[in-house]
Protein backbone atom coordinates (compact mmCIF):
# COMPACT_ATOMS: atom_id res chain seq x y z
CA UNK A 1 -20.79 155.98 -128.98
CA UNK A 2 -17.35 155.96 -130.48
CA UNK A 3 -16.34 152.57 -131.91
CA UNK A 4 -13.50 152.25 -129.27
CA UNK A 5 -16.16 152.80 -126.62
CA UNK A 6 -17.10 149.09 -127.68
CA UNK A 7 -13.94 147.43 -127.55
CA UNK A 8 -13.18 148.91 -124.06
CA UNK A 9 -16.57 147.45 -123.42
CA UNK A 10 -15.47 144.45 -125.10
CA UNK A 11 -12.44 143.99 -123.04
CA UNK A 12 -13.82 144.54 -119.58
CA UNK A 13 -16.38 141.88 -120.43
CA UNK A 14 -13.04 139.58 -121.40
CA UNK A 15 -11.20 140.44 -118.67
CA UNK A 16 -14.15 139.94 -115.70
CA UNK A 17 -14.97 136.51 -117.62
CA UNK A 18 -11.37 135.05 -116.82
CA UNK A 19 -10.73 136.69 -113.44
CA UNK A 20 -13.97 134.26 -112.78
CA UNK A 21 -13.04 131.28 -114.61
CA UNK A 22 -10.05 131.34 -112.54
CA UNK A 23 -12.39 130.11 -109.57
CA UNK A 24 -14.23 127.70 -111.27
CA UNK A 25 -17.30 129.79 -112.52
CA UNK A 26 -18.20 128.33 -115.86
CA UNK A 27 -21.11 130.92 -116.87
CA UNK A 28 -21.54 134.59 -117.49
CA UNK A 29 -23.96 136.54 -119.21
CA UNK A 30 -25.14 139.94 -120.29
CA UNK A 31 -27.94 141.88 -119.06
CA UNK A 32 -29.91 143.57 -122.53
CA UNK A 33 -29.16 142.37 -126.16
CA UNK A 34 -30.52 145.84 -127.55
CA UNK A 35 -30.45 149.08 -126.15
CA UNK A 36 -30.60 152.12 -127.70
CA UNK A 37 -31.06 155.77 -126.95
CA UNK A 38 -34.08 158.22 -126.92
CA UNK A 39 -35.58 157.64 -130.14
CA UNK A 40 -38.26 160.48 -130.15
CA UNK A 41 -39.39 159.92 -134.12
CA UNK A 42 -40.14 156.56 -132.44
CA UNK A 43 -41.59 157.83 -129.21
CA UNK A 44 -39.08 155.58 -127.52
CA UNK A 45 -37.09 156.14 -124.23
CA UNK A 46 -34.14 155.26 -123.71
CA UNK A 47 -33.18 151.76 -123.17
CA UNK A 48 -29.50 151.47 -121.76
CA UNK A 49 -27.61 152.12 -125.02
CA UNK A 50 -24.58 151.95 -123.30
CA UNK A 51 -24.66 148.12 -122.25
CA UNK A 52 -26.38 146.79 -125.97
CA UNK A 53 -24.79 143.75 -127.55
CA UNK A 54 -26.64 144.71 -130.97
CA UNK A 55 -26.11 148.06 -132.97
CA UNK A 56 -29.36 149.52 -132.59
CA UNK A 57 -29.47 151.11 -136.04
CA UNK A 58 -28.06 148.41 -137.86
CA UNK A 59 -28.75 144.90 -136.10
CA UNK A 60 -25.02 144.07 -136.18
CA UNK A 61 -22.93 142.99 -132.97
CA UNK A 62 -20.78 145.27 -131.15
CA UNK A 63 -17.77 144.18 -129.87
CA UNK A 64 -19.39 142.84 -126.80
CA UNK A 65 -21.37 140.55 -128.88
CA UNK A 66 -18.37 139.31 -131.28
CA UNK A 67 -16.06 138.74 -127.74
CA UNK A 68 -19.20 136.80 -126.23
CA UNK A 69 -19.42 134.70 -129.41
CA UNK A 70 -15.92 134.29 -129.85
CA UNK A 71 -15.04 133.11 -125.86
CA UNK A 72 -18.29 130.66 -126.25
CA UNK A 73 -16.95 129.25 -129.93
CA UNK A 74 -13.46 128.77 -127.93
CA UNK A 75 -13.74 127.90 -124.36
CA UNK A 76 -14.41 124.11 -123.77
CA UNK A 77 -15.63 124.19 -120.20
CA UNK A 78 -15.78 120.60 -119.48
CA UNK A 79 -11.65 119.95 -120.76
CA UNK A 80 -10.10 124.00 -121.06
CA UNK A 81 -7.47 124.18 -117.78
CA UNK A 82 -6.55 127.95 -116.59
CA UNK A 83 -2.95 127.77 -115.97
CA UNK A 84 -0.43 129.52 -114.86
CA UNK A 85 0.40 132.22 -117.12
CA UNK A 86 3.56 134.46 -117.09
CA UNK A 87 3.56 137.62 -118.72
CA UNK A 88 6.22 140.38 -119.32
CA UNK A 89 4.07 143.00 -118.27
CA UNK A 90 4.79 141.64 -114.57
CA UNK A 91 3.02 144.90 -113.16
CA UNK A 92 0.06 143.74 -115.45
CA UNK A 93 -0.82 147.79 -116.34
CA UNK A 94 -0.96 146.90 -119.99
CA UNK A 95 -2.14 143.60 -120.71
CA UNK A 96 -4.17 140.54 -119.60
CA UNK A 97 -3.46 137.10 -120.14
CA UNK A 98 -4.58 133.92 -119.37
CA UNK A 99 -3.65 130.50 -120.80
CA UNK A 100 -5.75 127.33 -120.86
CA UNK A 101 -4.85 124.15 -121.48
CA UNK A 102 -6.86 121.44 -122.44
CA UNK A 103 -7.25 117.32 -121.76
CA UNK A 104 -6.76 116.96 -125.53
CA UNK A 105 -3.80 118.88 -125.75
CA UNK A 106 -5.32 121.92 -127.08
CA UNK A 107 -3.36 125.07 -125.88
CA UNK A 108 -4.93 128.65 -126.00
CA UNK A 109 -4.02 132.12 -124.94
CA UNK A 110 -6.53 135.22 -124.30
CA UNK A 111 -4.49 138.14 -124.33
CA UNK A 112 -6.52 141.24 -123.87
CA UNK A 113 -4.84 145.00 -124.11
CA UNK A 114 -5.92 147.63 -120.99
CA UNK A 115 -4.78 150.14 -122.39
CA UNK A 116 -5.88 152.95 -124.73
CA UNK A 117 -2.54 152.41 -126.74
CA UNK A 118 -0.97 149.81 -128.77
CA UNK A 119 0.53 147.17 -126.94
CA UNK A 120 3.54 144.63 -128.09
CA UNK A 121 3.10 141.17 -126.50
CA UNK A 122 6.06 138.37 -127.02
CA UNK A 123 4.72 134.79 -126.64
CA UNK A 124 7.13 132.20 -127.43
CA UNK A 125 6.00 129.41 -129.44
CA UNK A 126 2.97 131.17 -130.77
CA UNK A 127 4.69 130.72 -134.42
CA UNK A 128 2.45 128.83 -136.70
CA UNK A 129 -0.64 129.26 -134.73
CA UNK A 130 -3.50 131.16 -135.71
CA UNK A 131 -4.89 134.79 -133.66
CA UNK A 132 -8.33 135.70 -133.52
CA UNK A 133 -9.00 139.26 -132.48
CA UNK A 134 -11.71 141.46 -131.53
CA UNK A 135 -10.50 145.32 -132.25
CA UNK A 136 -11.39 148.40 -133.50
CA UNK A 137 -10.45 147.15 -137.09
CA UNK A 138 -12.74 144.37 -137.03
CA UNK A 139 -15.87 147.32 -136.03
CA UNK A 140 -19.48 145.72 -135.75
CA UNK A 141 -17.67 142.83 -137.50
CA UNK A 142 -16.61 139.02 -136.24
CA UNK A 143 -13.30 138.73 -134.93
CA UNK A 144 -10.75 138.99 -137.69
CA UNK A 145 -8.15 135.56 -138.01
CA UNK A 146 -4.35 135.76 -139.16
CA UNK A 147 -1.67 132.92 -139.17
CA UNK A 148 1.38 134.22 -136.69
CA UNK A 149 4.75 134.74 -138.29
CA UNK A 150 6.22 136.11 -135.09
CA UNK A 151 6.36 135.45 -131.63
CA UNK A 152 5.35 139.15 -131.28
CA UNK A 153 2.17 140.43 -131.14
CA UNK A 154 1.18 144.01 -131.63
CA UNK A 155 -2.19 144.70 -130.23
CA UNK A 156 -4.27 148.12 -130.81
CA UNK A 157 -6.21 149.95 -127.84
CA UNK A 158 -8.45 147.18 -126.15
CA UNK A 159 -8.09 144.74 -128.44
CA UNK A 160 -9.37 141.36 -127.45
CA UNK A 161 -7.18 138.21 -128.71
CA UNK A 162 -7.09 134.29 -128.36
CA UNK A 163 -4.32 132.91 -129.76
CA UNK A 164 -4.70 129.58 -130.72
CA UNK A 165 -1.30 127.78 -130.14
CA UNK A 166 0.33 125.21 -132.54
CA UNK A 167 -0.14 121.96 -132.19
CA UNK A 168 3.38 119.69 -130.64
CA UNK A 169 5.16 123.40 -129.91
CA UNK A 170 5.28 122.95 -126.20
CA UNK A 171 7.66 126.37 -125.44
């Protein structure tokens, strides 16, 4: 499979897990860690290669494994809030976004691009904070981390991000 293949994997996994959350569903898991395909050296059949959280030739994760791993490192089900999130893609063609909020104050932001194109997201007050992201740059990889200088985002074709907002910026 391409590597893109992945991250569009990636980010429907992303996407279904916070259409849930929004009604309260706290859990949701994968069906096969490793799949692979017909390995005939191996007399092996195929397995599902297509839904595999593990690079079969390698051991790494694929992006569904580093988005997995990087929602369960980040989401705090007993205090994380969905709230209402605005967007300017008010169609919501391009991008996905919800924001959570938590008892402690801690703000975060899962932005996730739908498209197969790079996507510019503005989110005031984002200055300061820090972006992990799940792309085709980051490969069988973790999620890569940057400090935002901007309020504008640009993310590649499926890219999976939670931005991680400062602390006291309330805009």
């Amino acid at each position: 499979f391409p590597m893109i293949y992945w991250n569009a994997a990636a980010a429907l996994y992303a996407y279904a897990w916070a259409k849930i959350s929004r009604q309260g569903i706290d859990v949701v898991g994968h069906s096969q860690l490793v799949g692979f395909p017909e390995l005939s050296d191996l007399q092996l059949q195929p397995q599902f290669p297509s839904v595999a959280l593990l690079n079969w030739t390698t051991g790494e994760g694929t992006a569904k494994y580093w988005t997995s791993k990087l929602l369960i490192e980040t989401v705090d089900i007993d205090n994380d809030e969905g709230v209402i999130t605005q967007i300017s893609d008010i169609s919501g063609e391009n991008i996905f976004s919800q924001a959570f909020v938590g008892k402690n104050g801690r703000r975060w932001v899962l932005i996730i691009n739908k498209r197969y194109a790079n996507v510019d997201v503005f989110l005031p007050g984002c200055t300061g904070g820090r972006m992990q992201i799940v792309n085709e740059a980051s490969g069988f990889g973790p999620a890569t981390e940057v400090t935002l200088t901007l309020s504008r985002i640009t993310l590649s074709p499926y890219a999976i991000a939670v931005v991680h907002m400062p602390h006291g910026n309330m805009t």
